[in-house]
Protein backbone atom coordinates (compact mmCIF):
# COMPACT_ATOMS: atom_id res chain seq x y z
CA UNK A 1 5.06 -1.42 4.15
CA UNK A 2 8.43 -1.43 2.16
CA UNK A 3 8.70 0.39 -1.35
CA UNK A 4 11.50 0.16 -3.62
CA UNK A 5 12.18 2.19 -6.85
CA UNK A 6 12.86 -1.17 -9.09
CA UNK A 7 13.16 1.31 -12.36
CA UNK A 8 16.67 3.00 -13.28
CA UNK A 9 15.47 6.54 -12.99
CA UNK A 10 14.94 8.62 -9.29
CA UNK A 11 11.32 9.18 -8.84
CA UNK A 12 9.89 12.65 -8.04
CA UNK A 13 6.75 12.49 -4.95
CA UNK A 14 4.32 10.43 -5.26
CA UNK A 15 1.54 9.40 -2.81
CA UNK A 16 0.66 5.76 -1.47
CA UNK A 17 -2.38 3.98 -0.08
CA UNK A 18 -3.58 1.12 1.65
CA UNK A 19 -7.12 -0.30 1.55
CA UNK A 20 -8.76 -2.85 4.35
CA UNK A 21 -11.73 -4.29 2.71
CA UNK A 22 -13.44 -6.00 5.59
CA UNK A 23 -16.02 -9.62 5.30
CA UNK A 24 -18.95 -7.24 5.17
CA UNK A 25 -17.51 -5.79 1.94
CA UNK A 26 -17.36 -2.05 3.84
CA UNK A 27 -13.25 -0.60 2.21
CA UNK A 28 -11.92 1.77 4.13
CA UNK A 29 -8.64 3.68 2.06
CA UNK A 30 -6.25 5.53 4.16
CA UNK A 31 -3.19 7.56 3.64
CA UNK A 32 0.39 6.09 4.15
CA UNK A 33 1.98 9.18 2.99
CA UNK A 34 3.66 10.82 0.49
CA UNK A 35 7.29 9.91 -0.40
CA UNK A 36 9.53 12.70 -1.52
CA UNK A 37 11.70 11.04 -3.93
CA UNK A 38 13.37 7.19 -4.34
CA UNK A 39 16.60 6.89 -5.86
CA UNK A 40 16.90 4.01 -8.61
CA UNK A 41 16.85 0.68 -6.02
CA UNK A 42 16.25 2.79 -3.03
CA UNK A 43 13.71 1.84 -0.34
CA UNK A 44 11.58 3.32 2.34
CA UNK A 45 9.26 1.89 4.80
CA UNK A 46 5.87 3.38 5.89
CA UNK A 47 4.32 2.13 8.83
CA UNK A 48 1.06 1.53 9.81
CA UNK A 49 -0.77 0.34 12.79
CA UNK A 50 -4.50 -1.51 11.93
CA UNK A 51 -7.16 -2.21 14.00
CA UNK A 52 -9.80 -4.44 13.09
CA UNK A 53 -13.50 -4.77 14.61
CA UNK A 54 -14.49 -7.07 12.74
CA UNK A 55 -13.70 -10.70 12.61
CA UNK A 56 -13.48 -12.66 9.32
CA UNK A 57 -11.19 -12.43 6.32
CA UNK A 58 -9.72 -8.95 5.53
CA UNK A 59 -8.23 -7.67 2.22
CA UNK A 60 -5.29 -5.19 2.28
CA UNK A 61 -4.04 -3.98 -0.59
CA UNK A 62 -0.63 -1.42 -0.50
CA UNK A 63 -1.36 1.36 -3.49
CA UNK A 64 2.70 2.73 -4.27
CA UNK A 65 2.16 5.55 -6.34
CA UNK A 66 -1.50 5.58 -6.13
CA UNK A 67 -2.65 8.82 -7.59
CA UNK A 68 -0.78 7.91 -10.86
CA UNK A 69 2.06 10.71 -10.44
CA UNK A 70 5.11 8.58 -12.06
CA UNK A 71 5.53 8.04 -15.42
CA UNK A 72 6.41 4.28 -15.81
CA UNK A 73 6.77 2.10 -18.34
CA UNK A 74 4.91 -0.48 -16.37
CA UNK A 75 2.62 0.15 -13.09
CA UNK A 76 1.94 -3.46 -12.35
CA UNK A 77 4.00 -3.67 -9.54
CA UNK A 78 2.24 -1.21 -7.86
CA UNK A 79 0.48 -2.82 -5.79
CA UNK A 80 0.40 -5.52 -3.35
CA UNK A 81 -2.48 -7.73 -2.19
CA UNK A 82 -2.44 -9.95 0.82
CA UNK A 83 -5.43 -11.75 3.32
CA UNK A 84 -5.21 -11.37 7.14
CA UNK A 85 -8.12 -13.61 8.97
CA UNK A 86 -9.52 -12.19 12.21
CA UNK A 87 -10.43 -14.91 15.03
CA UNK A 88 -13.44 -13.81 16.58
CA UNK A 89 -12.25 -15.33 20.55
CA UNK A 90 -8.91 -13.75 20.78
């Protein structure tokens, strides 16, 4: 997961999320971290390995700044939403 700091101000920390909602509708939320501090057009990566036991489509969705701790003029960039499929004969 790559976040950048698109605004023209450094950030202070701020925590980030990612959520795997699975076919059976079960979410699971897990930590990716806390970031100390992005410079205006800085990035950092956070990486995650997933494991999923349960074939179907999956949501993921990437939560930058996800307990709300930076002031912004706009937050709707703050997340990111994407659909991984799971063959069930892999």
């Amino acid at each position: 997961v790559t976040i950048t700091n698109t605004g023209l101000s450094a950030t202070t920390q701020f925590d980030n999320t990612i959520s795997v909602t699975a076919p059976s509708t079960t979410t699971t939320d897990t930590s990716l971290g806390v970031v100390a501090s992005l410079a205006p057009g800085e990035s950092i990566v956070l990486n995650i390995s997933l494991t999923f036991t349960e074939s179907g489509s999956h949501t993921i969705a990437v939560h930058a700044d996800s307990a709300s701790q930076i002031t912004e003029t706009s937050e709707v960039n703050n997340t990111a939403i994407t659909t991984v499929t799971v063959d069930p004969n892999p």
